[in-house]
C-alpha atoms as a PDB file:
ATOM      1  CA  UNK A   1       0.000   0.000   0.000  1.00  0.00           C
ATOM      2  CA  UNK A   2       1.396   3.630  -0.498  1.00  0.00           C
ATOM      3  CA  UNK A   3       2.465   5.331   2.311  1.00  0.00           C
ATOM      4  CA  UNK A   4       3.975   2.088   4.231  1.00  0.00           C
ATOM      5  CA  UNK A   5       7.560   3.362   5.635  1.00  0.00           C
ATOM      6  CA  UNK A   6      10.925   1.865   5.938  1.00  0.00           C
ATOM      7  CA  UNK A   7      11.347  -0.076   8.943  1.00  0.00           C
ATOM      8  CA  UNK A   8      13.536   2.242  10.320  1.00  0.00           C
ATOM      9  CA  UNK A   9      13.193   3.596  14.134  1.00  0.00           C
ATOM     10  CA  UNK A  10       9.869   4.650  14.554  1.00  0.00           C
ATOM     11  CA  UNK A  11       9.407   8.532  15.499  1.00  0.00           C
ATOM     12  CA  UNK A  12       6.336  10.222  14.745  1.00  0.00           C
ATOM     13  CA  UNK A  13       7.830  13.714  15.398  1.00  0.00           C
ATOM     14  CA  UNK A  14       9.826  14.082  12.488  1.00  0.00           C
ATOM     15  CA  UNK A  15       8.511  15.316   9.598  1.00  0.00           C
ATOM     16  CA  UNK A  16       7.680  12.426   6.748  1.00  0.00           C
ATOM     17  CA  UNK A  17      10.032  11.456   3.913  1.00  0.00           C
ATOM     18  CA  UNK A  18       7.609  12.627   1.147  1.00  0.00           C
ATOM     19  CA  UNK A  19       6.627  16.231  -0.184  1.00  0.00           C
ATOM     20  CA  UNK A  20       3.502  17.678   0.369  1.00  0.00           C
ATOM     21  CA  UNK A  21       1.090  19.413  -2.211  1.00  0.00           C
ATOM     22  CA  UNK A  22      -1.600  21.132  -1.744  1.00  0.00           C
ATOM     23  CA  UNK A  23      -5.335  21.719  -3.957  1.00  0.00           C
ATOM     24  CA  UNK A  24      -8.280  23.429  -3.207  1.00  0.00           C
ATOM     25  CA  UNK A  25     -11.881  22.265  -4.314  1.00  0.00           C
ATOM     26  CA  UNK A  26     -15.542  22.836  -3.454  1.00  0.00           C
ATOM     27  CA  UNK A  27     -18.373  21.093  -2.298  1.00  0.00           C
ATOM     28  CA  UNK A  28     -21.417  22.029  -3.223  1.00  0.00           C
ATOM     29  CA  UNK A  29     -24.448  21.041  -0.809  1.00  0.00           C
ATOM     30  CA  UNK A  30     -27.543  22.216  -3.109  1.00  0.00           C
ATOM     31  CA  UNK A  31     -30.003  21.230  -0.328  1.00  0.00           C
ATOM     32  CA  UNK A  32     -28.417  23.701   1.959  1.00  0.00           C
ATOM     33  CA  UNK A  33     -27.621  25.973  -1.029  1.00  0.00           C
ATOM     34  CA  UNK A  34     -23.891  25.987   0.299  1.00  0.00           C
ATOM     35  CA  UNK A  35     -20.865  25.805  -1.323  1.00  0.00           C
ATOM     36  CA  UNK A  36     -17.843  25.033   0.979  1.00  0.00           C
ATOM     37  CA  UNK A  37     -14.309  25.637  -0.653  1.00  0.00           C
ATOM     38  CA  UNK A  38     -11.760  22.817   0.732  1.00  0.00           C
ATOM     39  CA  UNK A  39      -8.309  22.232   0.940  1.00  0.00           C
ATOM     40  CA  UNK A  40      -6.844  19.140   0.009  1.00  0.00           C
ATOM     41  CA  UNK A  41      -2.898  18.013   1.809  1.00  0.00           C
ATOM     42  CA  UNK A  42      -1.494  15.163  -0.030  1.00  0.00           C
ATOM     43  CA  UNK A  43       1.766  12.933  -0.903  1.00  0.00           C
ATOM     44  CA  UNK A  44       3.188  15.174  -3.910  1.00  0.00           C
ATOM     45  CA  UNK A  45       4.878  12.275  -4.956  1.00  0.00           C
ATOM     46  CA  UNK A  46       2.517   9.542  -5.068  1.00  0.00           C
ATOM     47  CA  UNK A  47       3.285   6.016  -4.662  1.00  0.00           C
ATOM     48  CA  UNK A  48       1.694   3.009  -6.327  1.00  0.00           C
ATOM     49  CA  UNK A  49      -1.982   2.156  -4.015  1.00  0.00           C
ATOM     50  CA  UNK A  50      -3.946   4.203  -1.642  1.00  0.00           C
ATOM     51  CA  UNK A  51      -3.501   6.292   1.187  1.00  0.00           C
ATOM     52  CA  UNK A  52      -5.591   6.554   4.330  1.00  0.00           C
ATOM     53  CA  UNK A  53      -7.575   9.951   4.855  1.00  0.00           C
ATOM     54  CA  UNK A  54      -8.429  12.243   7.590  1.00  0.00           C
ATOM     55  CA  UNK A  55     -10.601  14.774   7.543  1.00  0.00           C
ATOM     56  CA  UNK A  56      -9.786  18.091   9.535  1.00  0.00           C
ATOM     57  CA  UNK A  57     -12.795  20.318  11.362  1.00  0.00           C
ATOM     58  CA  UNK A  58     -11.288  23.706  12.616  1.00  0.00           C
ATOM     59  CA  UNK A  59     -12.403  25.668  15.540  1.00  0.00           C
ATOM     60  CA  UNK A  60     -15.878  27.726  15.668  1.00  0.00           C
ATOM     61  CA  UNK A  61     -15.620  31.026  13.445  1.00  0.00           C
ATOM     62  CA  UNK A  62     -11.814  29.769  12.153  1.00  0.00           C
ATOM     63  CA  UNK A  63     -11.129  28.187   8.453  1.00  0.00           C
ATOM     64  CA  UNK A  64      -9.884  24.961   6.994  1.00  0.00           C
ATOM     65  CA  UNK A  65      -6.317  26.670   7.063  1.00  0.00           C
ATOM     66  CA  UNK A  66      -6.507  26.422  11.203  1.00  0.00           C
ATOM     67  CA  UNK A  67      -3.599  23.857  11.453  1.00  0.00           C
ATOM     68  CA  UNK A  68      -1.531  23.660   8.550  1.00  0.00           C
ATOM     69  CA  UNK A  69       1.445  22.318  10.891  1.00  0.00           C
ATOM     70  CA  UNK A  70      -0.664  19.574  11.584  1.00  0.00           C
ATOM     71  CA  UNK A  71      -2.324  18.853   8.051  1.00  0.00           C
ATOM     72  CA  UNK A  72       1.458  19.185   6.389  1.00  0.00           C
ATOM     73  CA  UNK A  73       2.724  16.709   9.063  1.00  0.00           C
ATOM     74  CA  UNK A  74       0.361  14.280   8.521  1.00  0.00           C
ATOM     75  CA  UNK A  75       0.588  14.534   4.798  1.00  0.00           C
ATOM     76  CA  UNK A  76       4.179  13.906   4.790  1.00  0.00           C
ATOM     77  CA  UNK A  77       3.830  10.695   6.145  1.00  0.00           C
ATOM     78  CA  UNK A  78       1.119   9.075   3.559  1.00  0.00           C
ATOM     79  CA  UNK A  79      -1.653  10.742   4.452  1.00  0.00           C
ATOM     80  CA  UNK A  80      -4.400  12.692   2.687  1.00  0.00           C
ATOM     81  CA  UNK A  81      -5.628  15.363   4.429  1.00  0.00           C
ATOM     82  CA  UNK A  82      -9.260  17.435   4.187  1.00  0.00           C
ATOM     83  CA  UNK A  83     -10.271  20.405   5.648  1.00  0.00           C
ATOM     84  CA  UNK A  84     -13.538  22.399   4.842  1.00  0.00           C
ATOM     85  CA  UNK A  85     -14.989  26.048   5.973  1.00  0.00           C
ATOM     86  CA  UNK A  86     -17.650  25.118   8.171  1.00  0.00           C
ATOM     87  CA  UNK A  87     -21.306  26.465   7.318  1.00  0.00           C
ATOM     88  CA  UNK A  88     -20.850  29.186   9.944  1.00  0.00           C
ATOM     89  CA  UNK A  89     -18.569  30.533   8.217  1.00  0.00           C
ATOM     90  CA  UNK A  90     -20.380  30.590   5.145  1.00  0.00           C
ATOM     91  CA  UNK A  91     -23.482  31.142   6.394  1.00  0.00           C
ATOM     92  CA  UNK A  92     -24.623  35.094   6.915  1.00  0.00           C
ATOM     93  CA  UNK A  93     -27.276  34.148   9.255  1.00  0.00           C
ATOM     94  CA  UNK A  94     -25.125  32.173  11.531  1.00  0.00           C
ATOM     95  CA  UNK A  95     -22.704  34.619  12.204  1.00  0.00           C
ATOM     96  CA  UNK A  96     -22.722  36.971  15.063  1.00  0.00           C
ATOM     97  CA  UNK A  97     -25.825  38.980  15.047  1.00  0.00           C
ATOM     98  CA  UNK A  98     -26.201  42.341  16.400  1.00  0.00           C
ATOM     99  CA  UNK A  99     -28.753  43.419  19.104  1.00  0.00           C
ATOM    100  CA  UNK A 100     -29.737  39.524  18.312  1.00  0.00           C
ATOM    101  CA  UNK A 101     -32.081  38.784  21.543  1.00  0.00           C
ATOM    102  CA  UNK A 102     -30.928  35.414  23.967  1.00  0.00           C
ATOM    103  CA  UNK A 103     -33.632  33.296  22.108  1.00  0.00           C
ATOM    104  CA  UNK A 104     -32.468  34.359  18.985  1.00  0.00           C
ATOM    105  CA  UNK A 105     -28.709  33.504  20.042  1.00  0.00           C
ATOM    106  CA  UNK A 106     -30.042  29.885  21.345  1.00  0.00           C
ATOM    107  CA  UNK A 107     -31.560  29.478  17.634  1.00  0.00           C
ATOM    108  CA  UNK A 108     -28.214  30.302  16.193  1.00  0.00           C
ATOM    109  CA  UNK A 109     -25.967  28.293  18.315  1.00  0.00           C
ATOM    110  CA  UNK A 110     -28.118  25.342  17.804  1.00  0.00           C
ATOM    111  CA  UNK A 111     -27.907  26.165  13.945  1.00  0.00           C
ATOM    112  CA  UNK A 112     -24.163  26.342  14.067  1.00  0.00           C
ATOM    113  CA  UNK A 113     -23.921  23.242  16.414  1.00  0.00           C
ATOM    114  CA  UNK A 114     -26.545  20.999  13.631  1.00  0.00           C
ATOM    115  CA  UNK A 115     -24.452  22.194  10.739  1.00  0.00           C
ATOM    116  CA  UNK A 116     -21.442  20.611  11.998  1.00  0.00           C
ATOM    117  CA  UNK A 117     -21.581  16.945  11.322  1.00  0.00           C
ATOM    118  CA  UNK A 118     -23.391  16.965   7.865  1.00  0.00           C
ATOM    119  CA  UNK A 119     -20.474  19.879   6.986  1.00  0.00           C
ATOM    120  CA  UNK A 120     -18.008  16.407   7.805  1.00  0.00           C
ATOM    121  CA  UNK A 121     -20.144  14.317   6.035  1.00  0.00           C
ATOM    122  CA  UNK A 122     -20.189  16.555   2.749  1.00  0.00           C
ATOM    123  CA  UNK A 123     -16.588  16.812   2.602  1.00  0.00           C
ATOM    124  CA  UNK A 124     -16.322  13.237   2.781  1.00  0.00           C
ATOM    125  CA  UNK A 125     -18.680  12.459   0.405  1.00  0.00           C
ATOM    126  CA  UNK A 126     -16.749  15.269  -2.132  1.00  0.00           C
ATOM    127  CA  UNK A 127     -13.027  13.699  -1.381  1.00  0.00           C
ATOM    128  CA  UNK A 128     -14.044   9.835  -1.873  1.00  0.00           C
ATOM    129  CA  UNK A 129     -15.915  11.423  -5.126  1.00  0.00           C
ATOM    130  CA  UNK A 130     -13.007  12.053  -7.520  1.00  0.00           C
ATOM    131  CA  UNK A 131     -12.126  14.991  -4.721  1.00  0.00           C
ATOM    132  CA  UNK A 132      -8.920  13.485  -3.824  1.00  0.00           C
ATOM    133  CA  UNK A 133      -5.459  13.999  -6.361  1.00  0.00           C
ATOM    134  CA  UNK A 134      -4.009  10.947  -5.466  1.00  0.00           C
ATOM    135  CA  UNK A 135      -5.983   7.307  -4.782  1.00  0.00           C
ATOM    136  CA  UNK A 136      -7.571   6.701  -0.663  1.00  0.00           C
ATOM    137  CA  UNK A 137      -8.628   3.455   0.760  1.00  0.00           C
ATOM    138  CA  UNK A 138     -11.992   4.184   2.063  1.00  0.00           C
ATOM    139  CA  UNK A 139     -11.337   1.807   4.785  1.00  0.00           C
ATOM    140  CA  UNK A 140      -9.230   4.196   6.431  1.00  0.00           C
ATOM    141  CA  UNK A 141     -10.712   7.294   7.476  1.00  0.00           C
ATOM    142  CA  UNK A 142      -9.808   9.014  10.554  1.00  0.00           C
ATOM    143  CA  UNK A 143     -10.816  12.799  12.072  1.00  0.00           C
ATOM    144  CA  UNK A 144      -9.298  15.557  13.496  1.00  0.00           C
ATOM    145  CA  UNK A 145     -10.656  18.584  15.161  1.00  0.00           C
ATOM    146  CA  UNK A 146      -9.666  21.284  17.857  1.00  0.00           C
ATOM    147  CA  UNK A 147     -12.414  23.088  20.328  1.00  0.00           C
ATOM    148  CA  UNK A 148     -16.035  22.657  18.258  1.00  0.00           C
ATOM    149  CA  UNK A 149     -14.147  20.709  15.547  1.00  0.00           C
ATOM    150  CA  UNK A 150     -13.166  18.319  18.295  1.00  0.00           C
ATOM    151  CA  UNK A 151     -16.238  17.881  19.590  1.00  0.00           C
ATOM    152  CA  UNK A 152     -17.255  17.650  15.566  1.00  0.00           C
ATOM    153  CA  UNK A 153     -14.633  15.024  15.302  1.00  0.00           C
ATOM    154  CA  UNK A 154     -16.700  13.063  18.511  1.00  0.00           C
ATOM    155  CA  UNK A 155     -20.163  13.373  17.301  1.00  0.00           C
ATOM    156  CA  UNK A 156     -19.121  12.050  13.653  1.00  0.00           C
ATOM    157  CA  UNK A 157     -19.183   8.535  14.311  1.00  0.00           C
ATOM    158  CA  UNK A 158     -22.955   9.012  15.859  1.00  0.00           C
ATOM    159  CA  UNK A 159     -23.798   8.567  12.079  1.00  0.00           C
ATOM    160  CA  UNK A 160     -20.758   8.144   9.893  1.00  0.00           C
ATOM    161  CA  UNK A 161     -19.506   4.324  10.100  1.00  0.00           C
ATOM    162  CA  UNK A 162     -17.131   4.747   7.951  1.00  0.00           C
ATOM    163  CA  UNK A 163     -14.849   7.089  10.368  1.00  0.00           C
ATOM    164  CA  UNK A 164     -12.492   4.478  12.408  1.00  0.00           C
ATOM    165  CA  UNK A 165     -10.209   7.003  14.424  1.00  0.00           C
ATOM    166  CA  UNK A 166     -10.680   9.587  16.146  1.00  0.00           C
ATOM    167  CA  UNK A 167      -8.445  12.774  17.534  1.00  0.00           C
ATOM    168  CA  UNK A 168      -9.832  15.203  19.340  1.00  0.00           C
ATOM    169  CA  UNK A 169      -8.085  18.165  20.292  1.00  0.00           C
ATOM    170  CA  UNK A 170      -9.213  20.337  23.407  1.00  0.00           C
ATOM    171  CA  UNK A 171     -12.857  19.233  22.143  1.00  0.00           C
ATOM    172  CA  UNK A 172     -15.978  20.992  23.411  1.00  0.00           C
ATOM    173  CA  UNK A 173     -19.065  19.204  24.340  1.00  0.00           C
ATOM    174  CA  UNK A 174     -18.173  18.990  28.280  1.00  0.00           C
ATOM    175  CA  UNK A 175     -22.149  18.827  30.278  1.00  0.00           C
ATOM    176  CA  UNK A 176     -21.587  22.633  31.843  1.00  0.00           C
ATOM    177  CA  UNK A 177     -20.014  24.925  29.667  1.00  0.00           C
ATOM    178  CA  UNK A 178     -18.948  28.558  30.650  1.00  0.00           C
ATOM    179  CA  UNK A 179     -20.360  31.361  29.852  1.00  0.00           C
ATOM    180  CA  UNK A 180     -20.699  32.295  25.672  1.00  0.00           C
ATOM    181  CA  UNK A 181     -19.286  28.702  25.225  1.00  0.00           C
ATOM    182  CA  UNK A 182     -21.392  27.009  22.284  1.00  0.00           C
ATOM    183  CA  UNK A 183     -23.284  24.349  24.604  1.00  0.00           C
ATOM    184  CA  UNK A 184     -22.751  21.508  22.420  1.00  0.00           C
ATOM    185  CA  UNK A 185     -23.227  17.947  23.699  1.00  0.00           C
ATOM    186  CA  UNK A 186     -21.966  14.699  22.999  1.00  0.00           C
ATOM    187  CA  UNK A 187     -24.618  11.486  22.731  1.00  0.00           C
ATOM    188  CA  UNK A 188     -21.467   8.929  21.624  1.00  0.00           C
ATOM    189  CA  UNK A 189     -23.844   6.640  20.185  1.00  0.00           C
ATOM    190  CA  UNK A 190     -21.193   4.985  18.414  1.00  0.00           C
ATOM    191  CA  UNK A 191     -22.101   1.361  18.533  1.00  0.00           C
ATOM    192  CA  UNK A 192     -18.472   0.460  17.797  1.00  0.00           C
ATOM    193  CA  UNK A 193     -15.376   0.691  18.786  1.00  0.00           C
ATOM    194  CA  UNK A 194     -13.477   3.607  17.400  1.00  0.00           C
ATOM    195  CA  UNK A 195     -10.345   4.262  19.033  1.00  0.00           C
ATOM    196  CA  UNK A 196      -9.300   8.034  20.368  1.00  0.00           C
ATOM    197  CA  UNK A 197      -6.859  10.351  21.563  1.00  0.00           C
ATOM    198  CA  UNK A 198      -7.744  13.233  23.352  1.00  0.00           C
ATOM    199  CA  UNK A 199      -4.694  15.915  22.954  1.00  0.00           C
ATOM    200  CA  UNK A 200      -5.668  18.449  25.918  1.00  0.00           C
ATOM    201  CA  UNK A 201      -4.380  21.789  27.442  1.00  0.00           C
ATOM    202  CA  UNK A 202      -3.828  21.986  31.387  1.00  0.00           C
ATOM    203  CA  UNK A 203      -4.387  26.211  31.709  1.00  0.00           C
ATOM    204  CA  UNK A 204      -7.178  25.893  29.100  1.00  0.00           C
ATOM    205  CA  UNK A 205      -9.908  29.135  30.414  1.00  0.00           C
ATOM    206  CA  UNK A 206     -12.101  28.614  27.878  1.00  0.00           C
ATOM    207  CA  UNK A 207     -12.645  24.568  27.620  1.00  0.00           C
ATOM    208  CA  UNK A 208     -11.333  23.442  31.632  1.00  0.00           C
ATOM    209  CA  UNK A 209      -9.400  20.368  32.011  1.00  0.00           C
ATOM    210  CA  UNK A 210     -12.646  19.328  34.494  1.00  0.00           C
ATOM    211  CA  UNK A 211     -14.354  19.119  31.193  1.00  0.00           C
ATOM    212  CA  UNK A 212     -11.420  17.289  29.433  1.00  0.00           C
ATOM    213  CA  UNK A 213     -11.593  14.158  31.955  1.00  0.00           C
ATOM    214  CA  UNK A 214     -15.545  14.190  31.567  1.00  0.00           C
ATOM    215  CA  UNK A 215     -15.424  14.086  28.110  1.00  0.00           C
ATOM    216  CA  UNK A 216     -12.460  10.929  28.306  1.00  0.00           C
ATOM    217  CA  UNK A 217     -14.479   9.113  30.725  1.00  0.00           C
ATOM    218  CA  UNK A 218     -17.875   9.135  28.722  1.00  0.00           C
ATOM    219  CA  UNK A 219     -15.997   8.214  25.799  1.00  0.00           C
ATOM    220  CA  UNK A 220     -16.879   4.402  24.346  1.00  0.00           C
ATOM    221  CA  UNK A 221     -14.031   3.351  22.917  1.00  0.00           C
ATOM    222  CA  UNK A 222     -10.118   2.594  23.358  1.00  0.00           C
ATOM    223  CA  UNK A 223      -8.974   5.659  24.489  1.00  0.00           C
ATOM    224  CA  UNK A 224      -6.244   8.162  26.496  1.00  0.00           C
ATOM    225  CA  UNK A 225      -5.788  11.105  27.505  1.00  0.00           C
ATOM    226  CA  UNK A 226      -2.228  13.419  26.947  1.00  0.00           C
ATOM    227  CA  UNK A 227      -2.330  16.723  28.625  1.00  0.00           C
ATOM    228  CA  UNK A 228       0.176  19.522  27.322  1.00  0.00           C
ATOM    229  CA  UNK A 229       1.344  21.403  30.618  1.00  0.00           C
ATOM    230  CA  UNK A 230       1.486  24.641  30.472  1.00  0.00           C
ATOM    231  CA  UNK A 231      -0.555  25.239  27.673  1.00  0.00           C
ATOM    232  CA  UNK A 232      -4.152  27.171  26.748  1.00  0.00           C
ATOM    233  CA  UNK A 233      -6.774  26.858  24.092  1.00  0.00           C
ATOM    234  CA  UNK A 234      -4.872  28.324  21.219  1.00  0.00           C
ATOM    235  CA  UNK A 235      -2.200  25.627  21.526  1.00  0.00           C
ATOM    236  CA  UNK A 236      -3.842  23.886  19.177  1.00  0.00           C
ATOM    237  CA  UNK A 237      -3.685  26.503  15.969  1.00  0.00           C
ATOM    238  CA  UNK A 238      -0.908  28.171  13.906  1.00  0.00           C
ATOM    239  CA  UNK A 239       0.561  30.956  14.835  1.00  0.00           C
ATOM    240  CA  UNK A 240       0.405  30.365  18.651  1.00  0.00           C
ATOM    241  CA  UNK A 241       1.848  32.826  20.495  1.00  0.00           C
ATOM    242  CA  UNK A 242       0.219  35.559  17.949  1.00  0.00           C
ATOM    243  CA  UNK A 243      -3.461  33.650  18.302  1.00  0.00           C
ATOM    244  CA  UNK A 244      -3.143  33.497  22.023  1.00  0.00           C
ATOM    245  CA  UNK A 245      -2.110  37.251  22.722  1.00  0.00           C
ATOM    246  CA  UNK A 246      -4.475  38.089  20.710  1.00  0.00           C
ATOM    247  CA  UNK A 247      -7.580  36.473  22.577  1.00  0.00           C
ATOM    248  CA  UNK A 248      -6.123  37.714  25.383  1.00  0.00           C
ATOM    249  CA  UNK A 249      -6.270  41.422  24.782  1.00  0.00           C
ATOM    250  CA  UNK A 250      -9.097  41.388  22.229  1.00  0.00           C
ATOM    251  CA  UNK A 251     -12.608  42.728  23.689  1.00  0.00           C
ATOM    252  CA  UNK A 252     -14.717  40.120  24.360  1.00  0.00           C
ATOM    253  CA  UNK A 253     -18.909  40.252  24.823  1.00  0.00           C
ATOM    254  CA  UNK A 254     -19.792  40.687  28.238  1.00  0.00           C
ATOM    255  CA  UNK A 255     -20.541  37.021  28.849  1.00  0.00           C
ATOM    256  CA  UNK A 256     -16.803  35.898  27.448  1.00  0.00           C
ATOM    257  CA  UNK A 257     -15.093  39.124  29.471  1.00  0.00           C
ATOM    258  CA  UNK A 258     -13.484  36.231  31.823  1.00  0.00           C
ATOM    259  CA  UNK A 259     -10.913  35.060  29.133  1.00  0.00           C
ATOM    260  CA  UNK A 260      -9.104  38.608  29.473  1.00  0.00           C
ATOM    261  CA  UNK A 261      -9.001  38.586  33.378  1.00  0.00           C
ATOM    262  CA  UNK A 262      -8.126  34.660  33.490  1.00  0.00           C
ATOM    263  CA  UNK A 263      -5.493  33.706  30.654  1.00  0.00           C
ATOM    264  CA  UNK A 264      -2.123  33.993  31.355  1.00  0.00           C
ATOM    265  CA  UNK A 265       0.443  35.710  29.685  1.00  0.00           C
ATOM    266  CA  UNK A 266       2.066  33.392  26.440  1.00  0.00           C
ATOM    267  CA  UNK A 267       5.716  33.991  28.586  1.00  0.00           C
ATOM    268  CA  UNK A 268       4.001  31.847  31.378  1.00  0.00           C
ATOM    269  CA  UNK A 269       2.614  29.018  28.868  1.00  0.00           C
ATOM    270  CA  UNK A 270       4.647  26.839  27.062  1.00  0.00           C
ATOM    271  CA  UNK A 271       6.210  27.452  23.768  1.00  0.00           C
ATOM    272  CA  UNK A 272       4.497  26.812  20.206  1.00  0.00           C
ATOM    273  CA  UNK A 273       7.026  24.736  19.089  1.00  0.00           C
ATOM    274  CA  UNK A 274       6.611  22.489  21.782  1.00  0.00           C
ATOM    275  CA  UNK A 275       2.777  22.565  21.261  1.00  0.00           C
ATOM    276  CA  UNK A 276       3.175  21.864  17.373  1.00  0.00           C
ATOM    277  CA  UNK A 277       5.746  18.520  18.743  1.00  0.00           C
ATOM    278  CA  UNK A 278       3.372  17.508  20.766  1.00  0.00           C
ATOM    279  CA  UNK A 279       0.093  17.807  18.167  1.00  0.00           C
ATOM    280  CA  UNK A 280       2.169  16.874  15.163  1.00  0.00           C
ATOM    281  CA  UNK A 281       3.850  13.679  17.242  1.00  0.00           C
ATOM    282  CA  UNK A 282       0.970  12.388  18.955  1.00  0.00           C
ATOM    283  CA  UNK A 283      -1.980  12.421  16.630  1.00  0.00           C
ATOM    284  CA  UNK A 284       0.206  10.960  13.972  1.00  0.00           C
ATOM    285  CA  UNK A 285       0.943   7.596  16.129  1.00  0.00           C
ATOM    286  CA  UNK A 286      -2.560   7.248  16.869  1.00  0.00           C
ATOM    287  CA  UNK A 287      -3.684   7.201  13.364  1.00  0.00           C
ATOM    288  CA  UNK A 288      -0.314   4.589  12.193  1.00  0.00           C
ATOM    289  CA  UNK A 289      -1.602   2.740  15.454  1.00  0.00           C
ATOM    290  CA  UNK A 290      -4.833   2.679  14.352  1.00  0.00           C
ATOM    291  CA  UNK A 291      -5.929   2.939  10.576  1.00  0.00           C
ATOM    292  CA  UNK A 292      -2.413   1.427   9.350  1.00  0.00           C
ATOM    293  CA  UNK A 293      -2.509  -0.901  12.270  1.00  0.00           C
ATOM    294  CA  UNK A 294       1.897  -0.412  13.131  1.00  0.00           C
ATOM    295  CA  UNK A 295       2.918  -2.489  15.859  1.00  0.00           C
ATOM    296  CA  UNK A 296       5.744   0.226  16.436  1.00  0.00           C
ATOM    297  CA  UNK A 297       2.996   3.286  16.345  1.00  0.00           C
ATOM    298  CA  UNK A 298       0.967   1.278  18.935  1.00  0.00           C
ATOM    299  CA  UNK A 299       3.803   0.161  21.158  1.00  0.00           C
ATOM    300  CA  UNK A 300       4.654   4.213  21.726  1.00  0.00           C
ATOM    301  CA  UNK A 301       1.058   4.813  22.347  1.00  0.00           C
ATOM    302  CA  UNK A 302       1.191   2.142  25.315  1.00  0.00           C
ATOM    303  CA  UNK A 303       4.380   3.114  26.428  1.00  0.00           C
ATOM    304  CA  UNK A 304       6.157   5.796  28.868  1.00  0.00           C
ATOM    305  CA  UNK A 305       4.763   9.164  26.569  1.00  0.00           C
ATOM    306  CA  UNK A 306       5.340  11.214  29.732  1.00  0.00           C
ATOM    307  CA  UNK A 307       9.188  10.392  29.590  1.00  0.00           C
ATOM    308  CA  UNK A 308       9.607  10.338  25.539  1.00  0.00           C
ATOM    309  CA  UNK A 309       8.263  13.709  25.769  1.00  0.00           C
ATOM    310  CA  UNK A 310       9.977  15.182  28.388  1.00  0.00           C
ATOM    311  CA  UNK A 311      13.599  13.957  26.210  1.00  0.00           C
ATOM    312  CA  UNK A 312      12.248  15.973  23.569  1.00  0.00           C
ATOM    313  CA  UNK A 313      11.619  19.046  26.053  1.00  0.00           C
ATOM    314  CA  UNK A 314       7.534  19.056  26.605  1.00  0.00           C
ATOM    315  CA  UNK A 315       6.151  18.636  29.649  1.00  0.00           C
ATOM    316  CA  UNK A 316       2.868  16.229  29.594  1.00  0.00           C
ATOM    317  CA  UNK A 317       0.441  14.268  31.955  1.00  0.00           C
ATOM    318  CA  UNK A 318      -0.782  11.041  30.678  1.00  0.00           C
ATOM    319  CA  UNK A 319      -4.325  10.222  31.649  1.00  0.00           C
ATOM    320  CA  UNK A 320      -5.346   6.069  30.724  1.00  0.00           C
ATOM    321  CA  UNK A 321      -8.233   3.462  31.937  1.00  0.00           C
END
């Protein structure tokens, strides 16, 4: 199959040994009148066979360009890569309204939180339809998704069967969300077993580690936990140190006003470069553990990840059952 790598030490942190191209597309949803442009990561040098795929699902209000160190990553090892603009994005009506009253705002968040999982579906449908530049095997499909795209990436496999791994990175969907926090909730009606890494921030204001561990302990599947120290919500994105100053000083509604007083300065967080190890490293083994089945991947992922992170300078906590 293409994408299988020398057996050579086995070190998910380096980049991959292939070059990465990248294509943008659409996908049209005519029942929703929609049309979503997508970006498309893939092996610029193909090989003979199919690659796995895994579909990205950015943050609420962000874009399908949220974590190109991630998609690139990914992509250089054999993977294809798909990212889409979700519908509130594209979508007037569920943007921000002003003077919009609290029922109205209800209506929307519900809107934006409904829209998220056929969005996932779409894009999947579009890539296994001709969307892809280079051959996938349909039988491996994983997802990826940080704060509402994480909890995307959990409610997916309510009704998509053919997702088999799952990351989910600082993932909403906890039962008691702060305030302005889009109250999404998880069912995990999954009726399988898809296996799942939850990639989590320990000074995270707006998504609490307390939410983090309720989230891993409802989940139905093989799973564990790795929690960056150190580290808030915008971990998780490019540009971190410029994404997280930013929230920080921005001005906030009235009901989000506590991420200004709360978040600490980026100097007292950890570094982006150590963030970007840690995503890049980490959500790579679990999808070689799990969609390309490696005996090496999986061995890491049952090992000491506390210690093989702190040799590489990033400090975690590693939470199992």
């Amino acid at each position: 199959m293409a994408g299988i790598r020398p057996q050579t030490a086995y070190d998910p942190f380096i980049r991959g040994p292939l070059p990465v191209g990248v294509c943008t597309i659409e996908a049209e949803d005519t029942t929703r009148r929609r049309v979503f442009p997508c970006e498309i990561w893939h092996p610029a040098a193909p090989e003979s066979g199919s690659y796995p795929l895994i579909l990205f699902s950015h943050h609420a209000g962000g874009h399908r360009r949220a974590a190109t160190f991630l998609c690139t990553h990914l992509s250089s090892h054999g993977y294809v890569v798909a990212a889409l603009d979700h519908s509130e994005v594209l979508a007037p009506e569920l943007g921000r309204q002003a003077n919009e009253t609290s029922e109205q705002k209800r209506l929307r968040f519900e809107a934006v939180i409904g829209s998220r999982v056929p969005d996932v579906r779409l894009l999947l449908d579009r890539v296994l339809d001709g969307g892809s530049p280079v051959s996938l095997d349909g039988c491996r499909i994983g997802i990826v998704g940080h704060s509402l795209g994480g909890w995307t990436s959990l409610a997916a496999p309510d009704i998509e069967p053919r997702i088999g791994a799952v990351v989910a990175l600082a993932p909403a969907g906890a039962s008691n969300p702060r305030p302005g926090i889009l109250p999404a909730k998880l069912n995990f009606d999954w009726g399988r077993n898809v296996p799942t890494l939850l990639l989590v921030a320990e000074d995270d204001v707006s998504l609490p580690l307390s939410g983090m561990y309720e989230i891993f302990e409802r989940t139905p599947a093989t799973k564990q936990m790795v929690i960056l120290r150190r580290a808030d919500h915008a971990h998780f994105m490019d540009n971190v140190e410029e994404m997280h100053e930013t929230a920080r000083n921005m001005e906030w509604p009235a009901e989000l006003d506590y991420l200004k007083r709360e978040m600490k300065p980026i100097t007292e967080l950890c570094s982006g470069a150590d963030a970007y190890l840690f995503v890049r490293g980490l959500t790579l083994c679990h999808f070689d553990a799990f969609l390309r089945q490696d005996p090496a991947a999986r061995q890491f992922l049952g090992g000491d990840i506390e210690a093989e992170m702190t040799e590489r300078g990033v400090e975690v906590l590693v939470h199992r059952q």
